[in-house]
N, C-alpha and C. Protein backbone atom coordinates (compact mmCIF):
# COMPACT_ATOMS: atom_id res chain seq x y z
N UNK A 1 105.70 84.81 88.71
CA UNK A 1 105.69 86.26 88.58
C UNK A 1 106.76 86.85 89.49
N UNK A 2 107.55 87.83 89.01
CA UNK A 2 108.66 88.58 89.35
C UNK A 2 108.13 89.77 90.62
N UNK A 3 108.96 89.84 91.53
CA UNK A 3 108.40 91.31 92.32
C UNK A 3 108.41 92.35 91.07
N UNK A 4 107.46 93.38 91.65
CA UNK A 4 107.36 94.38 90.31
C UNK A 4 107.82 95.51 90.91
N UNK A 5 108.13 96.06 89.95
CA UNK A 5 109.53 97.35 90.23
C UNK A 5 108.79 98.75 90.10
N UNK A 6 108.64 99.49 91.31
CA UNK A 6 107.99 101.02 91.48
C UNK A 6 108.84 101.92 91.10
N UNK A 7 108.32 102.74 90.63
CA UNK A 7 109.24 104.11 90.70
C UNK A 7 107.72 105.45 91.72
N UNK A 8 108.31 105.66 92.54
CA UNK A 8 107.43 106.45 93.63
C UNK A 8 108.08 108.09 93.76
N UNK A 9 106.98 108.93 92.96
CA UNK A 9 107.47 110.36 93.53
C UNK A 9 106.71 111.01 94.35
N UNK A 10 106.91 110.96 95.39
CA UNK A 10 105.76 111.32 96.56
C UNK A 10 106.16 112.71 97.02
N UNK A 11 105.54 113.80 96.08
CA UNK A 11 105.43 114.76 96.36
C UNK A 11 104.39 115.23 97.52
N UNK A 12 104.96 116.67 97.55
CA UNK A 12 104.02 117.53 98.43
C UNK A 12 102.84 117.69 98.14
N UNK A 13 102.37 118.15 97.09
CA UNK A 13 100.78 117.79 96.26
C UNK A 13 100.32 116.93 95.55
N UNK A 14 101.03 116.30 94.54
CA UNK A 14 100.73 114.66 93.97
C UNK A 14 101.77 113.97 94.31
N UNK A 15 101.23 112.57 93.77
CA UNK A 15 102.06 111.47 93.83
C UNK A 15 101.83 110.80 92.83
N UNK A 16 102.77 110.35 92.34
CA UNK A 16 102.92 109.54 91.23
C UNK A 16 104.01 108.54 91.26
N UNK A 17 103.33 107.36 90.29
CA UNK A 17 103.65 105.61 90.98
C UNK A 17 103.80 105.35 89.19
N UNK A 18 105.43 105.05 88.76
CA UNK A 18 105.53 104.92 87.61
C UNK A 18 105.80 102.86 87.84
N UNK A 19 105.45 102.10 86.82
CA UNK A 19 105.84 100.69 87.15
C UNK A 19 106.50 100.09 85.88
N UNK A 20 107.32 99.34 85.82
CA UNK A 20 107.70 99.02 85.07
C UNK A 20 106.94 98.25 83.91
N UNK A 21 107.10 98.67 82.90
CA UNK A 21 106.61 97.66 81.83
C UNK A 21 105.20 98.12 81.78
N UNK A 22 104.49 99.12 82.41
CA UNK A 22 102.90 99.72 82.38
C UNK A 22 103.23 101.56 82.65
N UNK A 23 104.20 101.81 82.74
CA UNK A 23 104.51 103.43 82.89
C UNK A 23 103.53 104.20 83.78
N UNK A 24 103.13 104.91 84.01
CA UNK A 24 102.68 106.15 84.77
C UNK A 24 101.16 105.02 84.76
N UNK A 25 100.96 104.83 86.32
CA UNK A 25 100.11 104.06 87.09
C UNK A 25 99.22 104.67 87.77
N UNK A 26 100.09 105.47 88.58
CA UNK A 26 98.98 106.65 89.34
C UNK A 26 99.56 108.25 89.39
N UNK A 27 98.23 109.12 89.49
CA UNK A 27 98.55 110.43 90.11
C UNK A 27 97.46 110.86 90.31
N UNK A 28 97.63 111.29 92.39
CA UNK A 28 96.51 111.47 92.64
C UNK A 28 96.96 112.47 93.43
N UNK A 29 96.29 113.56 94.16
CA UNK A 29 96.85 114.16 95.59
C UNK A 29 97.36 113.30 96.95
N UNK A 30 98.34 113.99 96.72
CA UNK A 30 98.93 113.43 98.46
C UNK A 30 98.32 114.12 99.49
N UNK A 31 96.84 113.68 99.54
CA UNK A 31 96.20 114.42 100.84
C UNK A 31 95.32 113.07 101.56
N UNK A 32 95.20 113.32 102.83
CA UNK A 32 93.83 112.40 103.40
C UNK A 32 93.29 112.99 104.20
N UNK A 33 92.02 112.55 104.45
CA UNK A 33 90.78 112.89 105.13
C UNK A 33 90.94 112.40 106.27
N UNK A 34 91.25 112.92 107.09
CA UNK A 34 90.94 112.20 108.76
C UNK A 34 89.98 112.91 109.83
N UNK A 35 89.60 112.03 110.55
CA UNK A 35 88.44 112.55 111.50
C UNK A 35 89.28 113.17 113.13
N UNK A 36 89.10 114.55 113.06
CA UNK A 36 89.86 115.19 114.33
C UNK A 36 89.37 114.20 115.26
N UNK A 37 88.14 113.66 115.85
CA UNK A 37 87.78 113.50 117.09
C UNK A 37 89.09 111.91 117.24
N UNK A 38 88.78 110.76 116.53
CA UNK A 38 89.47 109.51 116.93
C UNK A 38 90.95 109.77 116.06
N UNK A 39 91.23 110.35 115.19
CA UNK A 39 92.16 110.11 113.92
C UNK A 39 92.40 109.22 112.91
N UNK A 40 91.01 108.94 112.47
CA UNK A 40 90.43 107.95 111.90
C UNK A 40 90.74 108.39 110.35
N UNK A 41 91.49 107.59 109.46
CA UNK A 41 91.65 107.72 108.23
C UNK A 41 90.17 108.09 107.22
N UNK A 42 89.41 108.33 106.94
CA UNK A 42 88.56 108.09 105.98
C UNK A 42 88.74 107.97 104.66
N UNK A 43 89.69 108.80 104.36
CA UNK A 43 89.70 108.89 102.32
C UNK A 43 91.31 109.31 102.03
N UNK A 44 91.75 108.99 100.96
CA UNK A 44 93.14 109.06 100.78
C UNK A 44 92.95 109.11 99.31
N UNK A 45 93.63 110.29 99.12
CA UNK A 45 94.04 110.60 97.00
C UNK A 45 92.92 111.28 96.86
N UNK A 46 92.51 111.37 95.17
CA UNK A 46 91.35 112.19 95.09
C UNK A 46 90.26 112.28 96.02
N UNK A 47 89.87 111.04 96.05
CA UNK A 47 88.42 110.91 96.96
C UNK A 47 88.67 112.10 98.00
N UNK A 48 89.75 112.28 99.14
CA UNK A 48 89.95 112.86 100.05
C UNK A 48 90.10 114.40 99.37
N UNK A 49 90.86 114.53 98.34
CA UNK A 49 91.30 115.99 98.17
C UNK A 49 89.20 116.46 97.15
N UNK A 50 88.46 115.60 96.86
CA UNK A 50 87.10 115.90 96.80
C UNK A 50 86.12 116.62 97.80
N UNK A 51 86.81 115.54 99.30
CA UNK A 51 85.83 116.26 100.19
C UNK A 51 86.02 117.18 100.76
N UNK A 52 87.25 118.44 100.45
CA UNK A 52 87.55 119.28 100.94
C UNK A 52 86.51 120.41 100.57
N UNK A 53 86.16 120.87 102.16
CA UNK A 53 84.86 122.17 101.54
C UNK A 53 83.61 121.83 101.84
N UNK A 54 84.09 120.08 101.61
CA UNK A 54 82.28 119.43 101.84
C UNK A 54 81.85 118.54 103.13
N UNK A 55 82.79 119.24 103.61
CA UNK A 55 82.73 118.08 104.98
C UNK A 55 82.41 118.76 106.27
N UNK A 56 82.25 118.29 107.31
CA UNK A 56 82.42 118.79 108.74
C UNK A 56 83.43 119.11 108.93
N UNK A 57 83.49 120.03 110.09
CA UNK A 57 84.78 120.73 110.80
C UNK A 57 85.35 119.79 111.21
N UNK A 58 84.45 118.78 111.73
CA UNK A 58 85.92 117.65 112.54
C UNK A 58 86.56 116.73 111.41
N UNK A 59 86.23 116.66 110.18
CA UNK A 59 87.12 116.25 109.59
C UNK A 59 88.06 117.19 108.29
N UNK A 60 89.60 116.90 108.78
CA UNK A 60 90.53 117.63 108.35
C UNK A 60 91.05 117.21 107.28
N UNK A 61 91.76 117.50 106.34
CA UNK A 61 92.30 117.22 104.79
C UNK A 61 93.67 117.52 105.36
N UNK A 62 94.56 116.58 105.79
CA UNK A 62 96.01 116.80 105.42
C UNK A 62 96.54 115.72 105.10
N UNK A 63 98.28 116.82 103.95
CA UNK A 63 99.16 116.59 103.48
C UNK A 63 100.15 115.77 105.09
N UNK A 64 100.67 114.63 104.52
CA UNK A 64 101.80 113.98 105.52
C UNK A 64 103.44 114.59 105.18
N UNK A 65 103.13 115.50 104.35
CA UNK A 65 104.90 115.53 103.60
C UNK A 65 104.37 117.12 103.93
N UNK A 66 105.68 117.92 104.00
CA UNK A 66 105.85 119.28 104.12
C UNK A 66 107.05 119.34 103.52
N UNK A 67 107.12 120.43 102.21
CA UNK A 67 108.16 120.67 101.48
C UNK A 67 109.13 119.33 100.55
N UNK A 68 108.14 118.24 100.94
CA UNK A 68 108.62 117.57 100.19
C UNK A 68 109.40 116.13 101.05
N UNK A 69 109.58 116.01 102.66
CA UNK A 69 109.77 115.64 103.67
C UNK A 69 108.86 115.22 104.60
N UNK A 70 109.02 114.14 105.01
CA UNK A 70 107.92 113.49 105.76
C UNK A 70 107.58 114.20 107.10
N UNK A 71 106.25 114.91 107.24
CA UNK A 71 105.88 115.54 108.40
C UNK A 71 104.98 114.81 109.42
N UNK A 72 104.73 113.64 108.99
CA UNK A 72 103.76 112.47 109.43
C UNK A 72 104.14 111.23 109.16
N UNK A 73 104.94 110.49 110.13
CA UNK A 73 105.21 109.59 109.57
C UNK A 73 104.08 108.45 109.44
N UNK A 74 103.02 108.06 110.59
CA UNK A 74 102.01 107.15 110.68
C UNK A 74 101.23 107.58 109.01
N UNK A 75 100.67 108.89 108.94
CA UNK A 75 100.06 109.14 107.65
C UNK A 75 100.87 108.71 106.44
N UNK A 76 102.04 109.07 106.25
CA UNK A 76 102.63 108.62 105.15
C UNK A 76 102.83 107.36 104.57
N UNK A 77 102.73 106.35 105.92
CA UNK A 77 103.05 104.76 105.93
C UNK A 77 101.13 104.86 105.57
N UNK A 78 100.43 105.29 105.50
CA UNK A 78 98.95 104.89 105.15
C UNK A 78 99.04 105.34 103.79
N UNK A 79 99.19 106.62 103.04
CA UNK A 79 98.97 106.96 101.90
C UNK A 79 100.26 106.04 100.76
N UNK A 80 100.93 105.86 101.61
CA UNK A 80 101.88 104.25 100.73
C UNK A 80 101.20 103.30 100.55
N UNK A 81 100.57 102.68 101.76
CA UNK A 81 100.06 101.28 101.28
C UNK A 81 99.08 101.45 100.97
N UNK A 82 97.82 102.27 101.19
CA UNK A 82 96.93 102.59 100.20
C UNK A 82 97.33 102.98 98.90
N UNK A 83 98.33 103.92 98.03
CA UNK A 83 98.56 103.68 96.66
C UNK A 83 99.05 102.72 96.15
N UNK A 84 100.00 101.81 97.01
CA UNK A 84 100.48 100.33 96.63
C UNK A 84 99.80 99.36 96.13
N UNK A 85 98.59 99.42 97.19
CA UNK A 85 97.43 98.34 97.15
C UNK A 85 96.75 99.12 95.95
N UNK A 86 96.91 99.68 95.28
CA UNK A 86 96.01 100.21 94.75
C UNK A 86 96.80 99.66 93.46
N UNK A 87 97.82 99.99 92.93
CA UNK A 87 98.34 99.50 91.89
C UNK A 87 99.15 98.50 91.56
N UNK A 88 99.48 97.65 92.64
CA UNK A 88 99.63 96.44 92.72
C UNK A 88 98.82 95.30 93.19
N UNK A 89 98.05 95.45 94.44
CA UNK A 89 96.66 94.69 94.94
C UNK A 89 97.26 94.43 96.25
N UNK A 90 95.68 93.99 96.97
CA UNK A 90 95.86 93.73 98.40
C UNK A 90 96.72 92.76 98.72
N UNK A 91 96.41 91.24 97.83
CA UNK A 91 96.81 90.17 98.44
C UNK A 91 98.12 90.43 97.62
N UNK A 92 99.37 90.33 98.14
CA UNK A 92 100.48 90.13 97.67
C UNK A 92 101.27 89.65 97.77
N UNK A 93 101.62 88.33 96.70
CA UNK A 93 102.21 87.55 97.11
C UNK A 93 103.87 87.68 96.92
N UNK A 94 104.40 88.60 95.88
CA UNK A 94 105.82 89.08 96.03
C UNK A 94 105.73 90.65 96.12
N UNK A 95 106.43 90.79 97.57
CA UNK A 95 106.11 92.94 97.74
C UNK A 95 107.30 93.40 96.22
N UNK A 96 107.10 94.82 96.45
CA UNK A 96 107.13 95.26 95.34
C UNK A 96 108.82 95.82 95.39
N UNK A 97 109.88 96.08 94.87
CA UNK A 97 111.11 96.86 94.95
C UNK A 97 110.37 98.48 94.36
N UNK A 98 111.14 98.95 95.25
CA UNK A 98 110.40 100.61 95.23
C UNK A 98 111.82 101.65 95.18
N UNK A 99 111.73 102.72 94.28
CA UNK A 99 112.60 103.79 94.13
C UNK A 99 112.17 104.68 94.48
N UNK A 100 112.31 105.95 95.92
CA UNK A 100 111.92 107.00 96.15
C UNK A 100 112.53 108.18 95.67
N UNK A 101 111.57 109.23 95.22
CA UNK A 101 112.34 109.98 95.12
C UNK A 101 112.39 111.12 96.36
N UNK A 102 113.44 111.84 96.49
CA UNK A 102 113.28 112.86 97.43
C UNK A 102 113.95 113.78 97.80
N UNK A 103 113.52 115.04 98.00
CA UNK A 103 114.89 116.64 97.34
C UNK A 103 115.48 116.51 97.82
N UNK A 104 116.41 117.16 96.77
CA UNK A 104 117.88 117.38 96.30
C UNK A 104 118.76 117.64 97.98
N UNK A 105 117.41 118.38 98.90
CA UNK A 105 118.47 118.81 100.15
C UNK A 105 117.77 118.20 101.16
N UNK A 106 117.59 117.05 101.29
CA UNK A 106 116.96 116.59 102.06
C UNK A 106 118.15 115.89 103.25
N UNK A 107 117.95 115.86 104.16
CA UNK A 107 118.90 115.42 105.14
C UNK A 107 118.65 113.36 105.30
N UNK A 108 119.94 112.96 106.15
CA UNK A 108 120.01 111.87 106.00
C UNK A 108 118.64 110.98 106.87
N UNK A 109 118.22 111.82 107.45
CA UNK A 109 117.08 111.68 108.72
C UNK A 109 115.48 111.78 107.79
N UNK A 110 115.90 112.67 107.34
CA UNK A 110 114.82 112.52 106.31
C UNK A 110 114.22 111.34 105.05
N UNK A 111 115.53 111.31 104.69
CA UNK A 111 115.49 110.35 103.63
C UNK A 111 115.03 108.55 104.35
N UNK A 112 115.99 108.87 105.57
CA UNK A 112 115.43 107.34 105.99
C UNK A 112 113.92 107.73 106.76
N UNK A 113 113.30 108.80 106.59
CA UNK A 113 111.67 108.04 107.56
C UNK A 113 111.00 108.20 106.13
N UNK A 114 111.40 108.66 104.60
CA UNK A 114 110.71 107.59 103.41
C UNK A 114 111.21 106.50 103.75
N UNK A 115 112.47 106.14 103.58
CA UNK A 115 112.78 104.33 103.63
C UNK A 115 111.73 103.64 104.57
N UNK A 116 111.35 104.37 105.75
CA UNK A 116 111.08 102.96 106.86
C UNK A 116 109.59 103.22 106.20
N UNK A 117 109.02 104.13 106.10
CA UNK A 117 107.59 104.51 105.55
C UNK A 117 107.44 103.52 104.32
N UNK A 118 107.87 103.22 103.04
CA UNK A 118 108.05 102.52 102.04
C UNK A 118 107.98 101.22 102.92
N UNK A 119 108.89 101.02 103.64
CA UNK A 119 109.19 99.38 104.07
C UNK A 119 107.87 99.21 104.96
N UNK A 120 107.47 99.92 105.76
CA UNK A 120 106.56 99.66 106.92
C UNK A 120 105.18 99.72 105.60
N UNK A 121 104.90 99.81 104.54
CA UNK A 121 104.04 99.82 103.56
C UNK A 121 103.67 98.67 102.94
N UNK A 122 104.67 97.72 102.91
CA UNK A 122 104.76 96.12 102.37
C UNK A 122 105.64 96.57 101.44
N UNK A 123 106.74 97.45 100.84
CA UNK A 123 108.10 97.26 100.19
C UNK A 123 109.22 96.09 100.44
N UNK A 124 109.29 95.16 99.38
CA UNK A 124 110.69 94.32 99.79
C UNK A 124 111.97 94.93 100.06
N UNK A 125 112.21 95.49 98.93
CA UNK A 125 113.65 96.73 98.89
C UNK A 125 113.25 97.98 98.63
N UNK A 126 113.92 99.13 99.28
CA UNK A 126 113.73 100.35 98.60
C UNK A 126 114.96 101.42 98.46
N UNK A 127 114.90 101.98 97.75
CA UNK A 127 115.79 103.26 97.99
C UNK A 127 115.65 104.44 97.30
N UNK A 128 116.31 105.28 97.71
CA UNK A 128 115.87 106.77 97.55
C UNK A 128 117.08 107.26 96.31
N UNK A 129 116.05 108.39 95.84
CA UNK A 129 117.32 109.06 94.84
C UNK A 129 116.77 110.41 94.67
N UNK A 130 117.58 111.26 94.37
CA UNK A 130 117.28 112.82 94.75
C UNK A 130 116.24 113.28 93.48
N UNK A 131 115.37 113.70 93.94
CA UNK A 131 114.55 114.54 92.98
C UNK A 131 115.35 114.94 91.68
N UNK A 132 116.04 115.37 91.58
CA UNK A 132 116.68 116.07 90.43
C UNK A 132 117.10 114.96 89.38
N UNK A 133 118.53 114.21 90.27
CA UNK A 133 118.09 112.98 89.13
C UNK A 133 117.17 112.40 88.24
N UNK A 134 116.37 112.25 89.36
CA UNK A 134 114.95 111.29 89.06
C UNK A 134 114.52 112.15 87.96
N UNK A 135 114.35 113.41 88.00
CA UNK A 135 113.34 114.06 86.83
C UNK A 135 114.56 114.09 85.65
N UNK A 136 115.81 113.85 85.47
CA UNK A 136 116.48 114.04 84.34
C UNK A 136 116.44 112.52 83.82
């Protein structure tokens, strides 16, 4: 079996994980549930954008991306390998080649904390390409 080839648009409110040869894999919210007191992950994607409303004060619902740019990098490297593992699997025996996408004005600083976020995720290769492309 071949590494399998992502296409990743990790927006500000969803995300969506296109794969080759199975098309549109996931789309869920780019939100997670974490616990203010330790910063304890609890829920990531729907599950998390569910318990908003229904939870305790100490646990918070945030987005890792702002405007489209990584505002978290530890969170973002979690909501990667949790959708990874999710549509590729835990045990993996070839990581995956991954295409990010990410806006059109995004600076060079930006673009690389997706790269290391993707790589620090279990990505073999990755690289980025500007939103705009990507959607044409």
């Amino acid at each position: 079996m071949m590494a399998r080839k992502l296409a990743i648009d990790l927006g500000t409110v969803n995300t969506r994980i296109f794969s080759m040869g199975r098309g549109v894999v996931l789309d869920e919210p780019t939100v997670l549930a974490v616990s203010e007191d330790d910063k304890k992950v609890l829920a990531v994607g729907s599950t998390a954008s569910d318990m908003i409303g229904k939870t305790p004060e100490s646990i918070l619902a945030i987005s890792p991306l702002k405007n489209g740019v990584v505002a978290d990098y530890e969170l973002t490297e979690v909501l990667l390998r949790y959708f990874m593992d999710g549509v590729i699997g835990r045990s993996r025996l070839f990581k995956p080649d991954v295409l990010l996408s990410v806006p059109s004005g995004a600076t060079s600083v930006e673009s690389r904390a997706v790269l290391d976020a993707a790589y620090s995720a279990g990505a073999k290769r990755a690289n980025t390409v500007p939103a705009a492309l990507a959607a044409s």
